[in-house]
N, C-alpha and C. Protein backbone atom coordinates (compact mmCIF):
# COMPACT_ATOMS: atom_id res chain seq x y z
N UNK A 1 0.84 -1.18 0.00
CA UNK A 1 0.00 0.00 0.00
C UNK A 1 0.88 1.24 0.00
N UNK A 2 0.43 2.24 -0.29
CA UNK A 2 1.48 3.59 -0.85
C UNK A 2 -0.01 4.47 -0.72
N UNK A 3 0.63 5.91 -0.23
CA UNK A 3 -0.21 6.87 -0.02
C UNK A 3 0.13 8.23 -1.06
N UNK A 4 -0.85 8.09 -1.84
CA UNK A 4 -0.10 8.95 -3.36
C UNK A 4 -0.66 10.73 -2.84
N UNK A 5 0.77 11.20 -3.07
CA UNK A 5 0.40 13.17 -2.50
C UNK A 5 1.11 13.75 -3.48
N UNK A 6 1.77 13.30 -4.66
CA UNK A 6 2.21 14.08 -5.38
C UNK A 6 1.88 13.40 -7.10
N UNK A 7 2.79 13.97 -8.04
CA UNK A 7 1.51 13.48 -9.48
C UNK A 7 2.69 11.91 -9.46
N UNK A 8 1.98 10.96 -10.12
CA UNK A 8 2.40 10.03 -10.65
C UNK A 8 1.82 9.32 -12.04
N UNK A 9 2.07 8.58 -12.55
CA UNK A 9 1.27 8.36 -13.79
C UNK A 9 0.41 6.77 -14.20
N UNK A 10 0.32 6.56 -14.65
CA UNK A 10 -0.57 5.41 -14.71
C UNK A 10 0.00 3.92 -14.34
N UNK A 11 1.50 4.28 -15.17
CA UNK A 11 2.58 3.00 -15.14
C UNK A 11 2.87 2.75 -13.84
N UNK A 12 3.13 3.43 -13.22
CA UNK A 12 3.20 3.94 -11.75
C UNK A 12 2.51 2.55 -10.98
N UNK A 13 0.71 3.34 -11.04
CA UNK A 13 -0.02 3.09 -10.72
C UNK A 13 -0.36 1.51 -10.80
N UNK A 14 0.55 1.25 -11.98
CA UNK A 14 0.26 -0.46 -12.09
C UNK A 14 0.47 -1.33 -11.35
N UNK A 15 1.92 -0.80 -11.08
CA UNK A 15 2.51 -1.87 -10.01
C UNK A 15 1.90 -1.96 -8.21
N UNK A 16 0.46 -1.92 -8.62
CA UNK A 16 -0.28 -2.16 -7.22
C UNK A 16 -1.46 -3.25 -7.85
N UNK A 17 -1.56 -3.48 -9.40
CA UNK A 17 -2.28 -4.69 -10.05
C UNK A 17 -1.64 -5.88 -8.99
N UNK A 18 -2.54 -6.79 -8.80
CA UNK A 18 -2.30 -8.47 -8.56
C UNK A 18 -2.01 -8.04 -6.51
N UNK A 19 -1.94 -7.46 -6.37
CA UNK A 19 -1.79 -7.18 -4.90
C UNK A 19 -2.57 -7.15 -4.23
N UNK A 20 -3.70 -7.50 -3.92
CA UNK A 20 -3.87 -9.13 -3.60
C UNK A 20 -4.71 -9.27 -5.55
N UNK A 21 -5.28 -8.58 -5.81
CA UNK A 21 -6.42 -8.75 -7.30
C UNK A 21 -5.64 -8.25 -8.41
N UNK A 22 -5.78 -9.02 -9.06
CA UNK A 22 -5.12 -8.88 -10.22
C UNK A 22 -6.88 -8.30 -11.40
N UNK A 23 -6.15 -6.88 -12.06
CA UNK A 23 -6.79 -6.12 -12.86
C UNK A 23 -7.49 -5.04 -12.08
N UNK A 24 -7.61 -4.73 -10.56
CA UNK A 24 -7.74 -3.87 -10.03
C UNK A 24 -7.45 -3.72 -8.49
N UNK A 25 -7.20 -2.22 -8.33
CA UNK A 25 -6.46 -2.08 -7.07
C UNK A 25 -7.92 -1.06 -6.29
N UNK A 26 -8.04 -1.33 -5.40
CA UNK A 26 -8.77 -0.50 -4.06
C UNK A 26 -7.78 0.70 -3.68
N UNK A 27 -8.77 1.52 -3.46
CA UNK A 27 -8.27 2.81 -2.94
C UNK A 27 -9.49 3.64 -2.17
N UNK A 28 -8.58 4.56 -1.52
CA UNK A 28 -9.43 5.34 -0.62
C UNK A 28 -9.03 6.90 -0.69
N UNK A 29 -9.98 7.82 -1.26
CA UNK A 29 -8.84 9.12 -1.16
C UNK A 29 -9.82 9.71 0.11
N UNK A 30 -8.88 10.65 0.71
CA UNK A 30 -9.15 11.86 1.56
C UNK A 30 -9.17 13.07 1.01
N UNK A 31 -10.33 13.36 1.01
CA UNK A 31 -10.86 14.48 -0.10
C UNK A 31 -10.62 15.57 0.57
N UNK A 32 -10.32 15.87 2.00
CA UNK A 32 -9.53 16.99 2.36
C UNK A 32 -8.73 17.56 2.04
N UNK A 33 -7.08 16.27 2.44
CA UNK A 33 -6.01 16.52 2.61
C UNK A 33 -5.90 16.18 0.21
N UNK A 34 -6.58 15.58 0.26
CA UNK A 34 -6.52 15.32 -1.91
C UNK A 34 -5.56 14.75 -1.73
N UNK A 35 -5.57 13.61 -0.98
CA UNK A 35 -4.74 12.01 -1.19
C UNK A 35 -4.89 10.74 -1.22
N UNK A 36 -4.35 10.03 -1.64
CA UNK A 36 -5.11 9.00 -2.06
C UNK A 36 -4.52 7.70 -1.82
N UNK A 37 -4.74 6.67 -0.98
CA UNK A 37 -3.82 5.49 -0.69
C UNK A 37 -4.68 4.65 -1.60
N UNK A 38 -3.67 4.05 -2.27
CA UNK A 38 -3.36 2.00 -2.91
C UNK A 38 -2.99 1.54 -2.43
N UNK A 39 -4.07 0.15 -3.08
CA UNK A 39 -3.79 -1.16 -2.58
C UNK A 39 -4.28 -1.68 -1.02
N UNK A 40 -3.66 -2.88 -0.95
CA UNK A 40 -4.72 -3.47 -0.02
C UNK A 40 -5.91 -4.65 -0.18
N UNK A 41 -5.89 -5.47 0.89
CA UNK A 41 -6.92 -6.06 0.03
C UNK A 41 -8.53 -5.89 0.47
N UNK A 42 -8.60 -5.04 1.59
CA UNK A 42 -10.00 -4.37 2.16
C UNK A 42 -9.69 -2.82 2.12
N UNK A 43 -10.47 -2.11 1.48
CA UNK A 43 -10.71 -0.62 1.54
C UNK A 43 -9.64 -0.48 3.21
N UNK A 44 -10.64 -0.93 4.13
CA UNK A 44 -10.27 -0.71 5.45
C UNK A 44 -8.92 -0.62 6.12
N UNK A 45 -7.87 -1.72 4.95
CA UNK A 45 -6.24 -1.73 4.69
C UNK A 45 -6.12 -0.17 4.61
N UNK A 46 -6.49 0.37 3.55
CA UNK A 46 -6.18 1.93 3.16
C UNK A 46 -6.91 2.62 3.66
N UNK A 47 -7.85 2.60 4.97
CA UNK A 47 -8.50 3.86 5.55
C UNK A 47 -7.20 3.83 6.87
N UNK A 48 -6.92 2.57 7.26
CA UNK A 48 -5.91 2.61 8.51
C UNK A 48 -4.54 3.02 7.87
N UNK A 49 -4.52 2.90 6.69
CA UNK A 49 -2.68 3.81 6.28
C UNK A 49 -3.20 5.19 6.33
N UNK A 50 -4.20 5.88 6.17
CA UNK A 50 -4.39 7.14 5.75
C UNK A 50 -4.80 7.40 7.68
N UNK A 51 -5.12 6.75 8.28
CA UNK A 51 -5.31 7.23 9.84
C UNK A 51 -4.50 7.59 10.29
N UNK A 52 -2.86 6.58 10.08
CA UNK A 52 -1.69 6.61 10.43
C UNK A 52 -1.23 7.88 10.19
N UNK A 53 -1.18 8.30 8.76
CA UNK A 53 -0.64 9.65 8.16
C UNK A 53 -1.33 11.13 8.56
N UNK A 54 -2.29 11.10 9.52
CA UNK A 54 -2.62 11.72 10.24
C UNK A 54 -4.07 12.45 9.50
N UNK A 55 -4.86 11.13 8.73
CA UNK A 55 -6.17 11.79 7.99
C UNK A 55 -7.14 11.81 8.69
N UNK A 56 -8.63 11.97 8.75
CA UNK A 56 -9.64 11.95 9.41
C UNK A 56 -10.69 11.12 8.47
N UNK A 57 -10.96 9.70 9.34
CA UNK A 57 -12.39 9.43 8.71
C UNK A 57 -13.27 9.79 7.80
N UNK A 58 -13.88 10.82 8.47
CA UNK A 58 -14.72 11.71 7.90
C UNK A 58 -14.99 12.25 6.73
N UNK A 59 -13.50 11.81 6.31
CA UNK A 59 -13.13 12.60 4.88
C UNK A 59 -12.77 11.53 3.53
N UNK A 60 -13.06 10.28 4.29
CA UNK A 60 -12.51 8.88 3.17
C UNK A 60 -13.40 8.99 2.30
N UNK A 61 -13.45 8.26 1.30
CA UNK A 61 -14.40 7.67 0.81
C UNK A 61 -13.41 6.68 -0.41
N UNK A 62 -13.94 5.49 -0.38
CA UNK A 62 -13.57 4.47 -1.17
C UNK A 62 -13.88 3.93 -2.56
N UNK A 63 -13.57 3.06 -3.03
CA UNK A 63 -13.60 2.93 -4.50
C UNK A 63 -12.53 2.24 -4.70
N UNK A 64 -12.51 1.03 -6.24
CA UNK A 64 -11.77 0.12 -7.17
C UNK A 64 -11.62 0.83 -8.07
N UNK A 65 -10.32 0.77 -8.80
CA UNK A 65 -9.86 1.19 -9.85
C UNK A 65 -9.68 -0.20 -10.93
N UNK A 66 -10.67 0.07 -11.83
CA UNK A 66 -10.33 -1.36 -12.67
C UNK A 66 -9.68 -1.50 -13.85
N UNK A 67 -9.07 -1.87 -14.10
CA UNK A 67 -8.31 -1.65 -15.42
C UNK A 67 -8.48 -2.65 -16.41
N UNK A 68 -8.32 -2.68 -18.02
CA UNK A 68 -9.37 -3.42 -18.87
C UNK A 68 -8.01 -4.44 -19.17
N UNK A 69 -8.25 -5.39 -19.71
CA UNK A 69 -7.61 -6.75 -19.68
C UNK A 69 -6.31 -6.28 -20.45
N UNK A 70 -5.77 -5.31 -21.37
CA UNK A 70 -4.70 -4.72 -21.56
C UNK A 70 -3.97 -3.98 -21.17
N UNK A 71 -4.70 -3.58 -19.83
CA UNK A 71 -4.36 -2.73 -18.97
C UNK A 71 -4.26 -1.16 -19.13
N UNK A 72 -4.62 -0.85 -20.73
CA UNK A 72 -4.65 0.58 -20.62
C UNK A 72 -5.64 1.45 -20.30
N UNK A 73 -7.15 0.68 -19.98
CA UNK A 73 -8.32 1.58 -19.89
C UNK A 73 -8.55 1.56 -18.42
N UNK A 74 -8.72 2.62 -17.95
CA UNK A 74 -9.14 2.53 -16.52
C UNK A 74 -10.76 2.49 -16.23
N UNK A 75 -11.51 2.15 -15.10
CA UNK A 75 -12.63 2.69 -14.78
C UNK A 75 -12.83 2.65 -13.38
N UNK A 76 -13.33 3.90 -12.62
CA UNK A 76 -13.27 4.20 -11.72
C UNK A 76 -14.82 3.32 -10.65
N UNK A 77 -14.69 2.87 -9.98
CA UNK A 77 -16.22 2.28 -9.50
C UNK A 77 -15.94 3.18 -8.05
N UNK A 78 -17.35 3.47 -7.75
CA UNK A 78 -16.96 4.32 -5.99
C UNK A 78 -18.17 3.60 -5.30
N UNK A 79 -17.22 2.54 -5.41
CA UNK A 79 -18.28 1.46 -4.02
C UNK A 79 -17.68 0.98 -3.06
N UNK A 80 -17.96 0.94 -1.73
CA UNK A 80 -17.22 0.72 -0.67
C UNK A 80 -17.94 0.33 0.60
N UNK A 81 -17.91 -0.34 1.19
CA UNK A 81 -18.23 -0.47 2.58
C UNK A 81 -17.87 0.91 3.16
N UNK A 82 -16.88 1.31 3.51
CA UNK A 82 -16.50 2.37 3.71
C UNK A 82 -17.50 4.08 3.31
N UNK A 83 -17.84 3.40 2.81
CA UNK A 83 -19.16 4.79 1.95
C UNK A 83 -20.46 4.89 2.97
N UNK A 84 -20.36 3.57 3.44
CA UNK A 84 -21.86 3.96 4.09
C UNK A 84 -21.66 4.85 5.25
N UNK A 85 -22.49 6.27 5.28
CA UNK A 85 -22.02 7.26 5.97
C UNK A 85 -23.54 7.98 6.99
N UNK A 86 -23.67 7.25 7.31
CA UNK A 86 -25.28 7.96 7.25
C UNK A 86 -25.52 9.43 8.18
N UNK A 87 -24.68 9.47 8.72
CA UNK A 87 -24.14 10.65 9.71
C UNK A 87 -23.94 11.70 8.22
N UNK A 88 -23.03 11.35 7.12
CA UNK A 88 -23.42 12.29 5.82
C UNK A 88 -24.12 12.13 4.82
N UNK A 89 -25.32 11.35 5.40
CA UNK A 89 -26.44 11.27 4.30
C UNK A 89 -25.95 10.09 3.58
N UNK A 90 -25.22 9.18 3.87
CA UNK A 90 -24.79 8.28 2.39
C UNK A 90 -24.86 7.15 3.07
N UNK A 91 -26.00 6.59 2.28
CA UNK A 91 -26.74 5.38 2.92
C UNK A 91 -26.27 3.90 2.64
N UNK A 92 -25.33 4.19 1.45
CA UNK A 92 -25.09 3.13 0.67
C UNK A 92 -23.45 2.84 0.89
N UNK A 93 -23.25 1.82 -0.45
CA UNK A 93 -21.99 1.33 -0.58
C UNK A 93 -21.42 2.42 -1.56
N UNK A 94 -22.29 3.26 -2.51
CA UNK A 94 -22.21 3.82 -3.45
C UNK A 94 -21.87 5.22 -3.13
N UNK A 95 -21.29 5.99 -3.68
CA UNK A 95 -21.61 7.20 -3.42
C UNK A 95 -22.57 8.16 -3.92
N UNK A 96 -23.36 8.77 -2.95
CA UNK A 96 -24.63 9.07 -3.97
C UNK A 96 -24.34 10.67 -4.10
N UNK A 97 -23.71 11.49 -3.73
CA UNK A 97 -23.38 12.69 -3.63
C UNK A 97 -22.79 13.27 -4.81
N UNK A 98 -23.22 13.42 -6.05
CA UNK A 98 -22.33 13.82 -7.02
C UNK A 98 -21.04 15.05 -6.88
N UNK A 99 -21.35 15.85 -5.96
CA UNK A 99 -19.63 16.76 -5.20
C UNK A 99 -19.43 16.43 -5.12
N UNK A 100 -19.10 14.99 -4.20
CA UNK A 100 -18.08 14.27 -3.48
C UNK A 100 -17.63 13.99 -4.70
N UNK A 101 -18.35 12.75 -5.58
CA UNK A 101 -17.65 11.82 -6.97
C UNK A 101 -16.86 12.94 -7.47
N UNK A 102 -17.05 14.39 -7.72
CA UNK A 102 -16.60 15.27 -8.90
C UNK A 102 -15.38 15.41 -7.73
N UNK A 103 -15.43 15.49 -6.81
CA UNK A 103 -14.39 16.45 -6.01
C UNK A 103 -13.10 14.94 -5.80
N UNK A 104 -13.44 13.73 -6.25
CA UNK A 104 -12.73 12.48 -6.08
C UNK A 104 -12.10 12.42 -7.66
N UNK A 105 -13.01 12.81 -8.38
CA UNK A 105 -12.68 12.81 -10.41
C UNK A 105 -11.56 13.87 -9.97
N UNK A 106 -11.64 15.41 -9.45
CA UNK A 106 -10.64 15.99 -9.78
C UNK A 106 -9.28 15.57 -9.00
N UNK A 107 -9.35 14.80 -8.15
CA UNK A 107 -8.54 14.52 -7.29
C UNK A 107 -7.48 13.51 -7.95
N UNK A 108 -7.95 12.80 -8.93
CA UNK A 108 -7.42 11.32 -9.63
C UNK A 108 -6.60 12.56 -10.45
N UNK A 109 -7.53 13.27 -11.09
CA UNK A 109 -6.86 13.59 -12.40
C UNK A 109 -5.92 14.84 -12.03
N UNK A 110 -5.37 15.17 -10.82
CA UNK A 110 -4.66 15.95 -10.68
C UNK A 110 -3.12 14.99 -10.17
N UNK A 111 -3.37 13.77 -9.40
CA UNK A 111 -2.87 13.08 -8.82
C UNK A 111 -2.04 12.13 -10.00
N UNK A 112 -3.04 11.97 -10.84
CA UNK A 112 -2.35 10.70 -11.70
C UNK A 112 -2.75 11.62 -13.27
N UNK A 113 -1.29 12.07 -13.90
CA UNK A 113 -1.61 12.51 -15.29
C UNK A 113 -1.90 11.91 -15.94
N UNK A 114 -2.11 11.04 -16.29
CA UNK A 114 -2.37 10.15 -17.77
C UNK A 114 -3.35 8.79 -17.23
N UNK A 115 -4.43 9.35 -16.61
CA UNK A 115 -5.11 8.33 -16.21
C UNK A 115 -6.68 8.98 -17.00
């Protein structure tokens, strides 16, 4: 697991494939601090690296990054145990808050150029 705070790029990003799943890696960003830990094989792996680094709960939200059998297409899924928030309205595994998703989209694409 690795806690991404500065840009990296997709290739990068690969070498967290097969760790434990092969064709996609779990992640959790902190939409505060706009960081984002990989890998793991429960969301919950990457909410406790991001606790460590001094993040707040409050601010996770989870999601798989899947990548297509050639590995160059990404797709983002924002489902998580970790999502269910009901203290912020989010009832689900899903995220139903379209800010949050947009404020997680700009977060990838500032984080990872070529994703």
């Amino acid at each position: 697991m690795e806690i991404i705070k500065e840009n990296i790029n997709k290739a990068y990003l690969k070498k967290f494939l097969g760790k434990p799943f092969e064709g996609v890696i779990k992640f959790v960003v902190d939409v505060e601090r706009e960081i984002i830990a990989f890998g793991g094989e429960l969301h919950s792996d990457a909410e406790e690296f991001l606790l460590k680094d001094g993040s707040n709960s409050r601010n996770f939200w989870g999601g798989n990054l899947f990548f297509s059998e050639n590995r160059e297409k990404t797709i983002i899924e924002y489902s998580s145990l970790i999502n269910i928030k009901p203290l912020q309205n989010n009832r689900s595994m899903d995220i139903k808050d379209r800010k949050v998703v947009e404020k997680i989209d700009k977060i990838f694409q500032k984080l990872i150029v070529d994703l």
